[in-house]
C-alpha atoms as a PDB file:
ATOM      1  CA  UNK A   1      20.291  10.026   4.641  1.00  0.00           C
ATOM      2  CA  UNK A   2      22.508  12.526   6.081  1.00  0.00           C
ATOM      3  CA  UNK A   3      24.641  14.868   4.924  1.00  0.00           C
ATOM      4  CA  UNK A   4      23.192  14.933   1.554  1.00  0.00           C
ATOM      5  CA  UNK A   5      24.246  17.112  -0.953  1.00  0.00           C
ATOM      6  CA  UNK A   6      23.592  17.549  -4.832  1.00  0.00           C
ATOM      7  CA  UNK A   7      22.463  14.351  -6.289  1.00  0.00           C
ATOM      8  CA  UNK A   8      21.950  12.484  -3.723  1.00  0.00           C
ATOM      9  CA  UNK A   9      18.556  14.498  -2.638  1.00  0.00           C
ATOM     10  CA  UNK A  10      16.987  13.859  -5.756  1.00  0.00           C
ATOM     11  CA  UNK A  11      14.190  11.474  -4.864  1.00  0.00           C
ATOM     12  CA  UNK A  12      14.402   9.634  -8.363  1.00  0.00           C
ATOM     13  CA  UNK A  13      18.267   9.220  -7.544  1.00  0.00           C
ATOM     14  CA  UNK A  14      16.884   7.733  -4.256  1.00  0.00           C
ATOM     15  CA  UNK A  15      14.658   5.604  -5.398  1.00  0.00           C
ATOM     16  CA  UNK A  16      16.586   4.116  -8.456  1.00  0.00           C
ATOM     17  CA  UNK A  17      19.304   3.425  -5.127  1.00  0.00           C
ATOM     18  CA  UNK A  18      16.972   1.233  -3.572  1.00  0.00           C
ATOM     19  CA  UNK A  19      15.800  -0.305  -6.619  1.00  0.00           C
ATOM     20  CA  UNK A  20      19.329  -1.254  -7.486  1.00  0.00           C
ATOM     21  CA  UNK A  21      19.449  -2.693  -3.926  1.00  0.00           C
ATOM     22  CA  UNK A  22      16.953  -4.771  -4.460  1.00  0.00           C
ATOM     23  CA  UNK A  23      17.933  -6.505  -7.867  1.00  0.00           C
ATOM     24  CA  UNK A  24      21.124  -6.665  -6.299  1.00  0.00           C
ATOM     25  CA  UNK A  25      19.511  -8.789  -3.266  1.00  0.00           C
ATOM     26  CA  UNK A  26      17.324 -10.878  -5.753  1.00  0.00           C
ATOM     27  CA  UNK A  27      20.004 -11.871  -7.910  1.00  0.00           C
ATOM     28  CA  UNK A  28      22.372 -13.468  -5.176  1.00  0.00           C
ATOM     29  CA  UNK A  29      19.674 -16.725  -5.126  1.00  0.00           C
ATOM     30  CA  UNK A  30      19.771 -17.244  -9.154  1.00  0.00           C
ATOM     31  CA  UNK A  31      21.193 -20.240 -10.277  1.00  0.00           C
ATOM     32  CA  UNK A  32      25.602 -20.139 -10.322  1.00  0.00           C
ATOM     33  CA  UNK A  33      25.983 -20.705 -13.828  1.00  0.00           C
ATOM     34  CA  UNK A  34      23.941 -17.289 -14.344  1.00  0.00           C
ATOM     35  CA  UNK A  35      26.795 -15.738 -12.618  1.00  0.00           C
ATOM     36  CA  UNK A  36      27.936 -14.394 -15.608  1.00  0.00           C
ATOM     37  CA  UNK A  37      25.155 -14.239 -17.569  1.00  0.00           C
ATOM     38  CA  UNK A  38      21.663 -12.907 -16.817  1.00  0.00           C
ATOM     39  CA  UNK A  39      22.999 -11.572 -13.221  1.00  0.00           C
ATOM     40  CA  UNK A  40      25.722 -10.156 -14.526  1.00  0.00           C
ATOM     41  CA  UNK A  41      23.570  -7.940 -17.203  1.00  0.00           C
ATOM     42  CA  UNK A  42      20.980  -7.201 -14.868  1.00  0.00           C
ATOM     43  CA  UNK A  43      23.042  -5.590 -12.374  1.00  0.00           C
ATOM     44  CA  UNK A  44      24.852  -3.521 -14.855  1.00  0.00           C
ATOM     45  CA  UNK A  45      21.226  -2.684 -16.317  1.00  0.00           C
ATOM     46  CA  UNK A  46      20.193  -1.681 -12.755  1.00  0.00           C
ATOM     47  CA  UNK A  47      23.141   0.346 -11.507  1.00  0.00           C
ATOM     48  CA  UNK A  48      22.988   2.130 -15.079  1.00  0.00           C
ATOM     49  CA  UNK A  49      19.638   3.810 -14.118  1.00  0.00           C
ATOM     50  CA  UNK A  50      21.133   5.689 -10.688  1.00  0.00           C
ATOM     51  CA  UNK A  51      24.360   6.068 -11.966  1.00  0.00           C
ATOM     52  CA  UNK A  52      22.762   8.048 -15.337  1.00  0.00           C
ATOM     53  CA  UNK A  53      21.029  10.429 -13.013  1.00  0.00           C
ATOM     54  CA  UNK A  54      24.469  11.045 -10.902  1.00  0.00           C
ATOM     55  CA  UNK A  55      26.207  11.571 -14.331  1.00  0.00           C
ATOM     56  CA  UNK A  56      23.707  13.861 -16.001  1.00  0.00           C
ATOM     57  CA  UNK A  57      23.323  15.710 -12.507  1.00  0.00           C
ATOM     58  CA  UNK A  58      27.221  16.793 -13.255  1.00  0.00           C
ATOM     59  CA  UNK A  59      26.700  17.830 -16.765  1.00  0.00           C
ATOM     60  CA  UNK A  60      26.384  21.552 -17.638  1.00  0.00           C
ATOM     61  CA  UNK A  61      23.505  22.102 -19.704  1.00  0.00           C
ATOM     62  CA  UNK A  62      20.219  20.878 -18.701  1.00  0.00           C
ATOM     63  CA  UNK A  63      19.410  19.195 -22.186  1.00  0.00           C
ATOM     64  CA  UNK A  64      22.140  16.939 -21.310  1.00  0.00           C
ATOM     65  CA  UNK A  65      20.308  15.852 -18.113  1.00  0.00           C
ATOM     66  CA  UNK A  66      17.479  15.378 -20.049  1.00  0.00           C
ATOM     67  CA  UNK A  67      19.540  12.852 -22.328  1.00  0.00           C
ATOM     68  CA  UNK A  68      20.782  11.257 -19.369  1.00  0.00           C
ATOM     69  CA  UNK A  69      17.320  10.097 -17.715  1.00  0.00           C
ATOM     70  CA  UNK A  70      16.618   8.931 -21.385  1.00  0.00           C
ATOM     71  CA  UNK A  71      19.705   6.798 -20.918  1.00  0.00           C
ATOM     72  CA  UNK A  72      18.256   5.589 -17.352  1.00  0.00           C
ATOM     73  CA  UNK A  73      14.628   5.589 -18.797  1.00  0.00           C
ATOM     74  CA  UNK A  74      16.102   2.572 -21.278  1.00  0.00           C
ATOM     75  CA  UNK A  75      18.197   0.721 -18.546  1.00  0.00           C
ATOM     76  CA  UNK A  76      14.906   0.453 -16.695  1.00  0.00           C
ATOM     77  CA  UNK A  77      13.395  -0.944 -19.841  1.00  0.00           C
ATOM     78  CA  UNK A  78      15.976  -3.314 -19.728  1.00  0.00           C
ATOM     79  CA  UNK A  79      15.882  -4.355 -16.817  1.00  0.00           C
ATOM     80  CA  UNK A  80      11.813  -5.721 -16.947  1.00  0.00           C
ATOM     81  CA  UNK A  81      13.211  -7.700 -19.968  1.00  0.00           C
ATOM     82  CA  UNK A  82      15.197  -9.178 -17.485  1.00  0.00           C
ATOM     83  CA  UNK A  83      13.234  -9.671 -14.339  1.00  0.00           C
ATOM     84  CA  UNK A  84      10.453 -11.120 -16.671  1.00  0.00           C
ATOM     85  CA  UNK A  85      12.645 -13.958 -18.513  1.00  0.00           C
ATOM     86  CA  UNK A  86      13.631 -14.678 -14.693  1.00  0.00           C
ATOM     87  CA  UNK A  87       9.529 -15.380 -13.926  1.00  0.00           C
ATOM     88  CA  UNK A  88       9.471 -17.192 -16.669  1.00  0.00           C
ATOM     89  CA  UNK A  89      12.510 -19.687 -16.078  1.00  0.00           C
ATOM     90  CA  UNK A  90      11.398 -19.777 -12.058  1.00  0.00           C
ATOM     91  CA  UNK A  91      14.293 -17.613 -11.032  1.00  0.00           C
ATOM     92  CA  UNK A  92      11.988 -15.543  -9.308  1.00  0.00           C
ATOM     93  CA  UNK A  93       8.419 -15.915  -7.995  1.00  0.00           C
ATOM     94  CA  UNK A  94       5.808 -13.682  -8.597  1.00  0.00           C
ATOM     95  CA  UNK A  95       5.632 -11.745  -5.241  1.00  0.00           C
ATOM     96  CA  UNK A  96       9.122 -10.458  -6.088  1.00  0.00           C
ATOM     97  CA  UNK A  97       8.264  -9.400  -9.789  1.00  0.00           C
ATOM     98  CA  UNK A  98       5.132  -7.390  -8.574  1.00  0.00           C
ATOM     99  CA  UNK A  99       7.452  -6.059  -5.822  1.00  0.00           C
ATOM    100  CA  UNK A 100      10.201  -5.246  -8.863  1.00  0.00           C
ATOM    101  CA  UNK A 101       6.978  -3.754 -10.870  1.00  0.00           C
ATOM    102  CA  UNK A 102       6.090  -1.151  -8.239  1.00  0.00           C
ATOM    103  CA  UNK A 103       9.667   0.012  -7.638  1.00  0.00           C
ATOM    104  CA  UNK A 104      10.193  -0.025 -10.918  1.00  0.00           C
ATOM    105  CA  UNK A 105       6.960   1.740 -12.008  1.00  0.00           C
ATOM    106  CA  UNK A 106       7.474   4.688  -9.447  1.00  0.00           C
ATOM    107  CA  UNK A 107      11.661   4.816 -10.644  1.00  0.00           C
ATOM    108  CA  UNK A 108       9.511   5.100 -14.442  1.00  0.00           C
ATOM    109  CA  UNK A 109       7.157   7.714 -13.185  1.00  0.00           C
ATOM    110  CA  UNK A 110      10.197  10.134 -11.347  1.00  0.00           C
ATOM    111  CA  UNK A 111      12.045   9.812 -14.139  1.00  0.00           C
ATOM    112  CA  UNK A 112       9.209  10.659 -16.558  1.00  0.00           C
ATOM    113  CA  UNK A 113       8.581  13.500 -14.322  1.00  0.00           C
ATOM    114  CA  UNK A 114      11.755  15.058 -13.707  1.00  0.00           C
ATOM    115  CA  UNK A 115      12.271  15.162 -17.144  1.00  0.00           C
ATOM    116  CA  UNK A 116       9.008  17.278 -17.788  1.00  0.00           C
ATOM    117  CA  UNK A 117       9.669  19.373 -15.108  1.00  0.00           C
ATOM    118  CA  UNK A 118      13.650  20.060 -16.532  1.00  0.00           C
ATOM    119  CA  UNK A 119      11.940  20.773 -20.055  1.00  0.00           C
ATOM    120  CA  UNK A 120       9.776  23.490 -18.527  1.00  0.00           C
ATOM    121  CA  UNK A 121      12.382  25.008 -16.479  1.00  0.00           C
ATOM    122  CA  UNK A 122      14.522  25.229 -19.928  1.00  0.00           C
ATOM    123  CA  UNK A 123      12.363  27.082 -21.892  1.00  0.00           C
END
């Protein structure tokens, strides 16, 4: 990426990017009538985890940031509800959940991190 500035060089922001990407990708071969339905909510669910990251990068106190990967932390939670129901009804095969897993495990893991290391810096 060039010409990156603020938010956009946060690796977490990066990685939730690509993640979004991705559902984004897997979604356009689910069934039409989930149009607006479970695609729909899933890619609201996944654009909710960058876009909380971007928002609480803008806010002015860092305990608001804090709140703001919380928000993203639960979006991410949201969105395994989602990719597992699509296992389950065949929307998806298994290689692309584990692939959805790992992103979605290391997204967990920044987030998780960033936060601890925002705490610290606050005190």
């Amino acid at each position: 990426m060039e010409n990156t500035t603020g938010f956009q060089k946060l690796i977490v922001y990066q990685k939730a990017k690509l993640l979004a990407i991705f559902v984004y990708k897997v979604t356009k071969n689910f069934p039409v009538n989930e149009q607006h339905g479970m695609i729909s909510q899933m890619r609201r669910a996944i654009v909710s985890v960058a876009a909380n990251i971007v928002e609480g990068y803008t806010k002015s106190t860092t305990k608001d940031f804090i709140r703001y990967l919380d928000i993203s932390l639960g979006s991410l939670a949201e969105i395994e509800f989602y990719f597992e129901l699509s296992l389950e009804l065949g929307y998806i095969d298994i290689n692309i959940y584990n692939k959805f897993q790992d992103q979605r495990l290391e997204v967990a893991r920044l987030l998780r991190s960033f936060q601890k290391s925002l705490r610290e810096k606050s005190r």
